[in-house]
PDB file of N, CA and C in Angstrom:
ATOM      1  N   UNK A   1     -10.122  -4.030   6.903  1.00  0.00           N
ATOM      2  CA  UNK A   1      -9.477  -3.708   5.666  1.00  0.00           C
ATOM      3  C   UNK A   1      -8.200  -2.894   5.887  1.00  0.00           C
ATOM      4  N   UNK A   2      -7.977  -1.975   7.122  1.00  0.00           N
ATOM      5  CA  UNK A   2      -7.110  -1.364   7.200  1.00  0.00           C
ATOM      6  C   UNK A   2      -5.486  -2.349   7.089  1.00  0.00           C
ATOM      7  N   UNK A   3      -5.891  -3.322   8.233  1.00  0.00           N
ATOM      8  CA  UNK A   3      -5.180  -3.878   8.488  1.00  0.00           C
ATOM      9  C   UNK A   3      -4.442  -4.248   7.328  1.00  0.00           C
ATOM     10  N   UNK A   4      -5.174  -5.056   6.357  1.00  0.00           N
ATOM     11  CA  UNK A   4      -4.582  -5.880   5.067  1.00  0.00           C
ATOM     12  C   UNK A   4      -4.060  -4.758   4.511  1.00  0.00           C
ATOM     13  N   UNK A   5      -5.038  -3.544   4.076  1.00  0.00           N
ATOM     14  CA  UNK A   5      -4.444  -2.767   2.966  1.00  0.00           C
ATOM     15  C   UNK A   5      -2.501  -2.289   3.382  1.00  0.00           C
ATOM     16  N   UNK A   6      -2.636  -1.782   4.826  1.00  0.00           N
ATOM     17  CA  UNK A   6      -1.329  -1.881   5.241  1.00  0.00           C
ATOM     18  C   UNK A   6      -0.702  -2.691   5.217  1.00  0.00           C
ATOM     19  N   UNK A   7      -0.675  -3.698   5.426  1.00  0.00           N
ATOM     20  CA  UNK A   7       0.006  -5.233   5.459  1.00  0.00           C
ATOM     21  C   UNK A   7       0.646  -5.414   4.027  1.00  0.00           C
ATOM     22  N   UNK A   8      -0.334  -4.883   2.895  1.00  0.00           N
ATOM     23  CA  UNK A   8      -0.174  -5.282   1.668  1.00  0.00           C
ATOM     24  C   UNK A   8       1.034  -3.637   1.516  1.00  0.00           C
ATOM     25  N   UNK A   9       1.049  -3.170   1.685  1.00  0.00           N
ATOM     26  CA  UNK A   9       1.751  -1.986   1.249  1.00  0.00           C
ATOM     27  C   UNK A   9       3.178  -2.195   2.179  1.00  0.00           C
ATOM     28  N   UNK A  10       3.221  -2.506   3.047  1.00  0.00           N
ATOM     29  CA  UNK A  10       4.468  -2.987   4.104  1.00  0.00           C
ATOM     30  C   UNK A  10       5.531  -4.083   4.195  1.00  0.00           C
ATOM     31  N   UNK A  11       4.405  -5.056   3.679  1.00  0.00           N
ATOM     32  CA  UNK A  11       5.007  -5.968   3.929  1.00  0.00           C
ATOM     33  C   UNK A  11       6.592  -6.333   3.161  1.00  0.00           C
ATOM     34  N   UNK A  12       7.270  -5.786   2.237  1.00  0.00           N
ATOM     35  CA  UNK A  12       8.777  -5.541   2.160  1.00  0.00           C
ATOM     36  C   UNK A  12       9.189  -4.518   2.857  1.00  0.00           C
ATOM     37  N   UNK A  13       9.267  -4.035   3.500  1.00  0.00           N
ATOM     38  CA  UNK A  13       9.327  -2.862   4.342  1.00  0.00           C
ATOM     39  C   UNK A  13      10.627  -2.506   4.652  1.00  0.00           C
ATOM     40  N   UNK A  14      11.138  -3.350   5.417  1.00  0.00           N
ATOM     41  CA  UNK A  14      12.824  -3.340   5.772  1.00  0.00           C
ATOM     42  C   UNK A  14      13.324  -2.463   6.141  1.00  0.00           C
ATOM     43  N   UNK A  15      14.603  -2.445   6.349  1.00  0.00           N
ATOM     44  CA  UNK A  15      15.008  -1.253   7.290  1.00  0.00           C
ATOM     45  C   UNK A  15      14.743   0.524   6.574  1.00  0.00           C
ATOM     46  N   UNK A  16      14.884   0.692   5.137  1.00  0.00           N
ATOM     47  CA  UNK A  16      14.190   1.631   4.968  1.00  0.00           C
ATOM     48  C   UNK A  16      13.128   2.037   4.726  1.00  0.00           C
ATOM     49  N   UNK A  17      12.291   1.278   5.327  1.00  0.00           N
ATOM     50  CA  UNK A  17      10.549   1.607   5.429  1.00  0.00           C
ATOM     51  C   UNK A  17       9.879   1.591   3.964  1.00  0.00           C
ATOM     52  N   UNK A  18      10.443   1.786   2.629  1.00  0.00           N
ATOM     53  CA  UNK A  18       9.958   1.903   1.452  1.00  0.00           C
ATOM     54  C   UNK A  18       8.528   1.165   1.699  1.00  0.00           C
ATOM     55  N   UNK A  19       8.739  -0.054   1.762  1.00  0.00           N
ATOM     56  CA  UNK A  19       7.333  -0.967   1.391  1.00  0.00           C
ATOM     57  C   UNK A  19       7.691  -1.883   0.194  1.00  0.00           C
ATOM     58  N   UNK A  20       6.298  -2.465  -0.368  1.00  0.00           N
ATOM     59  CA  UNK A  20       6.051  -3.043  -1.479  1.00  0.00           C
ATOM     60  C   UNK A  20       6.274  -1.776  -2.503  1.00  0.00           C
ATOM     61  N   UNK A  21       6.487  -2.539  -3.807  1.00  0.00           N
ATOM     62  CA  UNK A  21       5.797  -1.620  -4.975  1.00  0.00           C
ATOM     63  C   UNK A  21       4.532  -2.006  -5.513  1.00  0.00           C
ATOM     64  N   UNK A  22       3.854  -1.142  -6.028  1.00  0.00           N
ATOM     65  CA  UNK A  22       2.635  -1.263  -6.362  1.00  0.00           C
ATOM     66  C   UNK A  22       2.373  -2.799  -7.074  1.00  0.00           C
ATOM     67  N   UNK A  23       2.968  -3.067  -7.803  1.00  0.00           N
ATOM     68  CA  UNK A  23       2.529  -4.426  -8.549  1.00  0.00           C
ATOM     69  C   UNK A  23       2.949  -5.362  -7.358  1.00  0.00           C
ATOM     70  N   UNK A  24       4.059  -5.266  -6.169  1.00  0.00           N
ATOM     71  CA  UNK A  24       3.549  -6.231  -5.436  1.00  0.00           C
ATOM     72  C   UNK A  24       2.659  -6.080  -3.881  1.00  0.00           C
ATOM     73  N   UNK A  25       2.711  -4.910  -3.896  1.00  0.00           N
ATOM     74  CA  UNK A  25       0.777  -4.707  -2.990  1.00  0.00           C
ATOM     75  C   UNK A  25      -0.508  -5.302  -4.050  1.00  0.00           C
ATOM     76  N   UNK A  26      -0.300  -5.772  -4.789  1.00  0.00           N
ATOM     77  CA  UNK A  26      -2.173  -5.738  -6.120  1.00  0.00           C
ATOM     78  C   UNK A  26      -1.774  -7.524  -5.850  1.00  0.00           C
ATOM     79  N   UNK A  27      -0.252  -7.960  -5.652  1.00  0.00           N
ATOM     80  CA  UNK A  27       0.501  -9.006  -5.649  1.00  0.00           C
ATOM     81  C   UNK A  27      -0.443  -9.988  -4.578  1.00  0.00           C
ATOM     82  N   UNK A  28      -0.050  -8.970  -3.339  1.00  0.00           N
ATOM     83  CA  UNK A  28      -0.593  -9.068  -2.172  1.00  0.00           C
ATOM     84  C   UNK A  28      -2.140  -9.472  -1.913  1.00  0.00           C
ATOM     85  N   UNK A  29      -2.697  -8.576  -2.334  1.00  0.00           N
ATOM     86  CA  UNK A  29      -4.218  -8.689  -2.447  1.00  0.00           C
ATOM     87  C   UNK A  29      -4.590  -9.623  -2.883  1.00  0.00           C
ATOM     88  N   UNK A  30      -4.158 -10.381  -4.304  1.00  0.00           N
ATOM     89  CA  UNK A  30      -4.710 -11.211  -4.760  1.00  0.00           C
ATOM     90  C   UNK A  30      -4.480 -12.645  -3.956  1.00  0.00           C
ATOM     91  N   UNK A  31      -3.253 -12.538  -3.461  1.00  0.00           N
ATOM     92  CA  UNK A  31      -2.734 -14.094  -2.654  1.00  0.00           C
ATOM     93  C   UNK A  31      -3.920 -14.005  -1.538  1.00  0.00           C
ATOM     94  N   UNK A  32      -4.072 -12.955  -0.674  1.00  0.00           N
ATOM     95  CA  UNK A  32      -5.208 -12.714   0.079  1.00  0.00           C
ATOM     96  C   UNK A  32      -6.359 -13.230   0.175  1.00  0.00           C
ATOM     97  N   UNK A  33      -6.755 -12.772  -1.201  1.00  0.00           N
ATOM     98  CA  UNK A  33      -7.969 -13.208  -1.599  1.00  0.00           C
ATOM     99  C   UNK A  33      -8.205 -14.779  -1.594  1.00  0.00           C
ATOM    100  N   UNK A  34      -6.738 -15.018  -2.328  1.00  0.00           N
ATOM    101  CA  UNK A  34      -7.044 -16.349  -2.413  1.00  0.00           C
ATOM    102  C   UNK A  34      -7.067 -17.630  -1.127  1.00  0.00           C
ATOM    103  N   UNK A  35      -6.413 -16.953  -0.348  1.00  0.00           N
ATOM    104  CA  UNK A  35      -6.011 -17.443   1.057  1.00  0.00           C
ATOM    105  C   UNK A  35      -7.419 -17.561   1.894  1.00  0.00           C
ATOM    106  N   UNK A  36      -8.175 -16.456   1.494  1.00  0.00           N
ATOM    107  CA  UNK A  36      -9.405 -16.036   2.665  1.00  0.00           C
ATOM    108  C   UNK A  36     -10.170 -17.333   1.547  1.00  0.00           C
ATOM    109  N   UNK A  37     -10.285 -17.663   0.306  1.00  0.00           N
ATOM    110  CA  UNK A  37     -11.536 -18.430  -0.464  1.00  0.00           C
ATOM    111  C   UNK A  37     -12.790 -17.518  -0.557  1.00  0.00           C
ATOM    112  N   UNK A  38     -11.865 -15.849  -0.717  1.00  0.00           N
ATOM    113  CA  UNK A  38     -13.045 -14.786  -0.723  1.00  0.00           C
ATOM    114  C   UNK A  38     -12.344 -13.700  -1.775  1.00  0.00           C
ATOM    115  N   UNK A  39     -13.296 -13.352  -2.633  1.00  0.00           N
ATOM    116  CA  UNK A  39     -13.032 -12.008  -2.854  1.00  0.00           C
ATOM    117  C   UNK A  39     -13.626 -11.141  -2.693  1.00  0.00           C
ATOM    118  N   UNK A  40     -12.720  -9.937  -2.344  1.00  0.00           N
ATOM    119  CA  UNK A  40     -12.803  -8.442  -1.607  1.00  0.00           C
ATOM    120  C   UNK A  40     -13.986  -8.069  -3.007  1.00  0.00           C
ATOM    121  N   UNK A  41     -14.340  -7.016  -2.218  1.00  0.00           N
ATOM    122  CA  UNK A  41     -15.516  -6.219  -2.729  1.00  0.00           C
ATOM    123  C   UNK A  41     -14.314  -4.704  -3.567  1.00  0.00           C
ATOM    124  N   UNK A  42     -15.054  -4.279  -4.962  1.00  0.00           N
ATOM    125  CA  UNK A  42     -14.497  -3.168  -5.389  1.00  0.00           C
ATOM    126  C   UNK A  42     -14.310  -2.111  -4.330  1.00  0.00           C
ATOM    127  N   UNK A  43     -15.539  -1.994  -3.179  1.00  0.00           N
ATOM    128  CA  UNK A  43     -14.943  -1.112  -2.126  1.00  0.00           C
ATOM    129  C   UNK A  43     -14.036  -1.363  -0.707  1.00  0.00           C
ATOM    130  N   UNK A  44     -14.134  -2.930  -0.561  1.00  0.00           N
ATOM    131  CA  UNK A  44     -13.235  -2.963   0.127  1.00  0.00           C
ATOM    132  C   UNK A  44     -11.388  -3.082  -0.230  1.00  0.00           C
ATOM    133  N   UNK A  45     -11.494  -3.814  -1.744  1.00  0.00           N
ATOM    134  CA  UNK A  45      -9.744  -3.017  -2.209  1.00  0.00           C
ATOM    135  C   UNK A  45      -9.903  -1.798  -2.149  1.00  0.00           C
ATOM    136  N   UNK A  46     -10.477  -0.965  -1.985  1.00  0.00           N
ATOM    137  CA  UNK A  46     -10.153   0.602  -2.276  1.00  0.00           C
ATOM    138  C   UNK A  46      -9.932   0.939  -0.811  1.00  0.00           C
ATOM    139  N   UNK A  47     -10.652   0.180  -0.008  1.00  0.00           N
ATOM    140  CA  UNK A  47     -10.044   0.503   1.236  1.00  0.00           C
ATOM    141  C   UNK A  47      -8.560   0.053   1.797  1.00  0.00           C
ATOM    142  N   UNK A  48      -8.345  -1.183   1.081  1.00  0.00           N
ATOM    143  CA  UNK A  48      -7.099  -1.934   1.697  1.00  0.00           C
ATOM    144  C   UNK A  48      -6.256  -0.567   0.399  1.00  0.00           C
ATOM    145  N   UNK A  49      -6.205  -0.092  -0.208  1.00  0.00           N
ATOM    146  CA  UNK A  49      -5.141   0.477  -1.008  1.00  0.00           C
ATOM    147  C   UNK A  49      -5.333   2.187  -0.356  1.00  0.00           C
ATOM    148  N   UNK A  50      -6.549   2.361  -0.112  1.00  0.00           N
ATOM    149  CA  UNK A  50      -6.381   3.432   0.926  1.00  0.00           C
ATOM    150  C   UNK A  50      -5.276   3.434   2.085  1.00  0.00           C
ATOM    151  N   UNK A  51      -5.595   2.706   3.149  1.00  0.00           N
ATOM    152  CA  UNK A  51      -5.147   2.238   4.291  1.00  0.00           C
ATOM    153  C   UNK A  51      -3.280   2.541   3.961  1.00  0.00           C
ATOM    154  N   UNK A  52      -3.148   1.579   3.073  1.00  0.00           N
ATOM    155  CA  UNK A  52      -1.852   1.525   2.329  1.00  0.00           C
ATOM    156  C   UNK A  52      -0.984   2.508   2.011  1.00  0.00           C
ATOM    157  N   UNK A  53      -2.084   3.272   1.154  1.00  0.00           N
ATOM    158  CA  UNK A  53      -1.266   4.628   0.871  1.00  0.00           C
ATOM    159  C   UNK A  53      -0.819   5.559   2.150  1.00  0.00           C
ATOM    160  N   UNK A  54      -1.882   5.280   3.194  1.00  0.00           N
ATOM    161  CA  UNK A  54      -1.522   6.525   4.629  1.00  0.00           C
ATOM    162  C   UNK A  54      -0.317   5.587   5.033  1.00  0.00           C
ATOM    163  N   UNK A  55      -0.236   5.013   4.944  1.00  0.00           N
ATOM    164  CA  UNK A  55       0.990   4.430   5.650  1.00  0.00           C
ATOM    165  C   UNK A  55       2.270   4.499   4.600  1.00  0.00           C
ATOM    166  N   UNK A  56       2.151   4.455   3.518  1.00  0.00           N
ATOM    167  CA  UNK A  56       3.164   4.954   2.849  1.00  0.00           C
ATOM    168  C   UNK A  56       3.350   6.565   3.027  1.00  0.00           C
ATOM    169  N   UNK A  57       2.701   7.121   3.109  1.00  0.00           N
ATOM    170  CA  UNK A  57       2.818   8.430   3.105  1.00  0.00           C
ATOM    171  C   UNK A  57       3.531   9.101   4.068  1.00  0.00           C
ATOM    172  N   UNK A  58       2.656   8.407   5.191  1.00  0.00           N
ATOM    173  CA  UNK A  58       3.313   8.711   6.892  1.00  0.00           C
ATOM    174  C   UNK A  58       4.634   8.255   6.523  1.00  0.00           C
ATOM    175  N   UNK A  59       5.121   7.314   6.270  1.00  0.00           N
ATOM    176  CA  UNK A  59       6.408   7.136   6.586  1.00  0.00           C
ATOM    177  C   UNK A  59       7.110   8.000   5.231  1.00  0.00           C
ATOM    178  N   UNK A  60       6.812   7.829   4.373  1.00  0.00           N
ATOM    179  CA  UNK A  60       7.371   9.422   3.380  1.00  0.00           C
ATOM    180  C   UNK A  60       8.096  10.459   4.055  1.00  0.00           C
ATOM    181  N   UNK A  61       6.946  10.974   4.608  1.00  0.00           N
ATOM    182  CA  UNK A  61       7.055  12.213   5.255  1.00  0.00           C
ATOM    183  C   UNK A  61       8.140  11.776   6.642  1.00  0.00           C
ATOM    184  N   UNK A  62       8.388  11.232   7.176  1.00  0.00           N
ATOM    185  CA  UNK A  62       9.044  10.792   8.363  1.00  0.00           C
ATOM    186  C   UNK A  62      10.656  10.663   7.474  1.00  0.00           C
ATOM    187  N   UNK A  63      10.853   9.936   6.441  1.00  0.00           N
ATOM    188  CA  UNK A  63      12.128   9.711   5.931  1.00  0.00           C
ATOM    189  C   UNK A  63      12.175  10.915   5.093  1.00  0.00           C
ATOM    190  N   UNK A  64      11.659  11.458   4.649  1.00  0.00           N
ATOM    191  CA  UNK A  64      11.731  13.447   3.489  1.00  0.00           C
ATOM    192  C   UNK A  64      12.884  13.671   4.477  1.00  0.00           C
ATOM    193  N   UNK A  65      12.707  13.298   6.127  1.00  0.00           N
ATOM    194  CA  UNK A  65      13.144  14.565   6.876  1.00  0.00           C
ATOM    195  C   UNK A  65      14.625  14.071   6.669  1.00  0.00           C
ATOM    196  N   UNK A  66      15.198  12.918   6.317  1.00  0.00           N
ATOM    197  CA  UNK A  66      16.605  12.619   6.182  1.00  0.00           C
ATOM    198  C   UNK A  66      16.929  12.284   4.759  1.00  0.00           C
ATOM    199  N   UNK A  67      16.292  13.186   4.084  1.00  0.00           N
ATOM    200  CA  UNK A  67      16.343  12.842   2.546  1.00  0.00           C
ATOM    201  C   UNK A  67      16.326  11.782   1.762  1.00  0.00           C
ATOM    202  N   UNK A  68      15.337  10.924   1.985  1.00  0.00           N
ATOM    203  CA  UNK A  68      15.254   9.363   1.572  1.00  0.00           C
ATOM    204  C   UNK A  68      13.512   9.387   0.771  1.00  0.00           C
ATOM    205  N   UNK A  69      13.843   9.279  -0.388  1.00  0.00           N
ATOM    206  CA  UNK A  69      12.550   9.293  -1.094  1.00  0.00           C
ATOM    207  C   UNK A  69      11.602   8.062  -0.956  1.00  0.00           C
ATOM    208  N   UNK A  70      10.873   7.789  -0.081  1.00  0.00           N
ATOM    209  CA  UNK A  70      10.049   6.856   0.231  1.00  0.00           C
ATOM    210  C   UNK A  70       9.004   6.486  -0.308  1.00  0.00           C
ATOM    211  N   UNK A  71       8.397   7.515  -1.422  1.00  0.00           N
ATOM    212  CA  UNK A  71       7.410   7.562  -1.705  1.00  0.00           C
ATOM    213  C   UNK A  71       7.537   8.468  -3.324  1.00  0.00           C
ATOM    214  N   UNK A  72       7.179   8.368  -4.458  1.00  0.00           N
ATOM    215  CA  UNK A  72       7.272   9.228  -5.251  1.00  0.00           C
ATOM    216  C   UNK A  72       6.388   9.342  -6.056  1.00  0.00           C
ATOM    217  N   UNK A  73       6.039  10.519  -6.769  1.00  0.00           N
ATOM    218  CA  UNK A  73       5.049  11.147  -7.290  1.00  0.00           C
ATOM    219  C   UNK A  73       3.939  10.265  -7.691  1.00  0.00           C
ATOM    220  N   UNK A  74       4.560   9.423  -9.198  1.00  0.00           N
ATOM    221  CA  UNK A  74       4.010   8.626  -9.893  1.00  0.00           C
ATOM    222  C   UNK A  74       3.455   7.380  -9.031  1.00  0.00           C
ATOM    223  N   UNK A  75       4.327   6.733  -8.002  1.00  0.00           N
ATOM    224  CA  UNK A  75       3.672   5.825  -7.000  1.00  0.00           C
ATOM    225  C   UNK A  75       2.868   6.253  -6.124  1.00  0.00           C
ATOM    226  N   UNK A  76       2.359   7.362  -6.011  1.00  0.00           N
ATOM    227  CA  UNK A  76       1.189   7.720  -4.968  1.00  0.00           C
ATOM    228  C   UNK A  76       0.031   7.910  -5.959  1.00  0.00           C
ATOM    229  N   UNK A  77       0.351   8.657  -7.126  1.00  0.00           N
ATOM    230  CA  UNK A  77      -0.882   8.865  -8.189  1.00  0.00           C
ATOM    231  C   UNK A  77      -1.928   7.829  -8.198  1.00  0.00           C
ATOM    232  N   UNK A  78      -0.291   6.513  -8.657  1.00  0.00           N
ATOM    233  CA  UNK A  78      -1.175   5.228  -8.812  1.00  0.00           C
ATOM    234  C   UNK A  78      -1.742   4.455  -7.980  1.00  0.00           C
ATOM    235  N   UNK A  79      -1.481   4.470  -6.523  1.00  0.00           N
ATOM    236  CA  UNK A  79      -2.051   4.194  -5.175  1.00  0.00           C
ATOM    237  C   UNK A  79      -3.662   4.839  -5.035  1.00  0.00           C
ATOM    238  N   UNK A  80      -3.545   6.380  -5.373  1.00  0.00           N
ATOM    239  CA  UNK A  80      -4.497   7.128  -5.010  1.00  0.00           C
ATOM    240  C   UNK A  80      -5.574   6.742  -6.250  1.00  0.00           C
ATOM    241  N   UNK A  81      -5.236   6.417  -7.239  1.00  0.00           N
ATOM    242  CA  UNK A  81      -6.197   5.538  -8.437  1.00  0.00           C
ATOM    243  C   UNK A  81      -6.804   4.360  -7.856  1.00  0.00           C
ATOM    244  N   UNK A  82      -5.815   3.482  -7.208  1.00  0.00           N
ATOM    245  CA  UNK A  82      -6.277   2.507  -7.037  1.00  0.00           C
ATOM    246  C   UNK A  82      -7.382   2.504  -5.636  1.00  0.00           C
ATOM    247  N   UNK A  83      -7.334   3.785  -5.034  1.00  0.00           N
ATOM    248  CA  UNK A  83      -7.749   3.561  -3.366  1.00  0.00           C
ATOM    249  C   UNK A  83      -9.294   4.251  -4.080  1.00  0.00           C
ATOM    250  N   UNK A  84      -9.292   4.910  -5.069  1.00  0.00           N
ATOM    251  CA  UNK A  84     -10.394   6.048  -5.849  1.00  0.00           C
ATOM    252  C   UNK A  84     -10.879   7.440  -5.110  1.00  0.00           C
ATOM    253  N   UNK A  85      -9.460   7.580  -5.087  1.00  0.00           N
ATOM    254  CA  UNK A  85      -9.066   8.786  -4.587  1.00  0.00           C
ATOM    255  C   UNK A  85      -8.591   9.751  -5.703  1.00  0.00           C
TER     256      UNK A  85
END
Protein backbone atom coordinates (compact mmCIF):
# COMPACT_ATOMS: atom_id res chain seq x y z
CA UNK A 1 0.00 0.00 0.00
CA UNK A 2 2.83 2.24 0.65
CA UNK A 3 3.96 2.03 -2.58
CA UNK A 4 0.54 3.07 -4.40
CA UNK A 5 -0.45 5.51 -1.72
CA UNK A 6 2.91 7.34 -2.75
CA UNK A 7 2.64 6.75 -6.30
CA UNK A 8 -0.84 8.24 -6.04
CA UNK A 9 0.34 11.42 -4.24
CA UNK A 10 3.56 11.83 -6.69
CA UNK A 11 2.78 10.96 -9.49
CA UNK A 12 2.59 14.85 -11.02
CA UNK A 13 5.47 15.56 -9.17
CA UNK A 14 7.83 17.43 -11.51
CA UNK A 15 10.51 19.42 -10.98
CA UNK A 16 8.93 21.11 -7.98
CA UNK A 17 8.09 18.08 -6.09
CA UNK A 18 4.39 19.48 -5.31
CA UNK A 19 2.66 16.16 -6.35
CA UNK A 20 -0.93 15.46 -7.26
CA UNK A 21 -3.77 17.43 -5.73
CA UNK A 22 -6.00 15.74 -3.68
CA UNK A 23 -8.87 15.16 -6.18
CA UNK A 24 -6.21 13.78 -8.42
CA UNK A 25 -4.55 11.26 -5.80
CA UNK A 26 -8.65 9.86 -4.93
CA UNK A 27 -8.21 10.24 -9.14
CA UNK A 28 -5.47 7.85 -8.81
CA UNK A 29 -6.86 5.33 -6.55
CA UNK A 30 -9.79 4.80 -8.30
CA UNK A 31 -8.01 4.10 -11.90
CA UNK A 32 -6.02 1.62 -9.57
CA UNK A 33 -8.61 -0.02 -8.44
CA UNK A 34 -9.88 -0.38 -11.54
CA UNK A 35 -6.71 -1.59 -13.21
CA UNK A 36 -6.04 -4.28 -10.31
CA UNK A 37 -10.24 -5.67 -11.03
CA UNK A 38 -9.99 -5.06 -7.13
CA UNK A 39 -11.14 -2.85 -4.67
CA UNK A 40 -8.97 -1.59 -1.84
CA UNK A 41 -10.30 -2.19 1.54
CA UNK A 42 -11.51 1.15 3.73
CA UNK A 43 -8.17 0.33 5.52
CA UNK A 44 -6.06 -0.17 2.93
CA UNK A 45 -6.98 3.53 1.16
CA UNK A 46 -6.19 4.89 4.45
CA UNK A 47 -3.03 3.41 4.11
CA UNK A 48 -2.27 4.38 0.46
CA UNK A 49 -3.37 8.18 1.62
CA UNK A 50 -1.25 7.73 4.67
CA UNK A 51 1.87 6.68 2.82
CA UNK A 52 1.04 9.76 0.58
CA UNK A 53 0.78 12.27 2.97
CA UNK A 54 4.59 11.30 4.51
CA UNK A 55 5.79 11.85 1.35
CA UNK A 56 4.16 14.99 0.79
CA UNK A 57 5.22 16.20 3.90
CA UNK A 58 8.87 15.07 3.67
CA UNK A 59 9.22 16.89 0.71
CA UNK A 60 7.30 20.07 2.32
CA UNK A 61 9.64 20.29 4.74
CA UNK A 62 12.72 19.83 2.31
CA UNK A 63 11.30 22.79 -0.10
CA UNK A 64 9.99 25.25 3.41
CA UNK A 65 13.82 25.39 3.42
CA UNK A 66 13.85 27.48 -0.02
CA UNK A 67 10.55 28.96 0.51
CA UNK A 68 8.35 26.95 -1.81
CA UNK A 69 5.01 25.97 -0.29
CA UNK A 70 4.68 22.34 -1.10
CA UNK A 71 2.23 21.46 1.00
CA UNK A 72 -0.55 23.65 2.68
CA UNK A 73 -2.62 23.69 5.60
CA UNK A 74 -6.00 22.86 4.16
CA UNK A 75 -4.28 20.06 1.81
CA UNK A 76 -2.79 18.12 4.62
CA UNK A 77 -6.08 18.44 6.86
CA UNK A 78 -7.74 16.82 3.97
CA UNK A 79 -5.05 14.08 3.36
CA UNK A 80 -4.93 13.46 7.13
CA UNK A 81 -9.03 12.90 6.87
CA UNK A 82 -8.63 10.84 4.27
CA UNK A 83 -5.54 8.59 5.74
CA UNK A 84 -8.00 8.75 9.38
CA UNK A 85 -5.66 10.48 10.93
Amino acid sequence: MVIIGQAAAMFEGGPTGAGASVERTAAFLEEYQMARRGVLTSNELQLCWAAGLWVRTFNAKKFHLDTFDALGRDEAETRMRHAGI
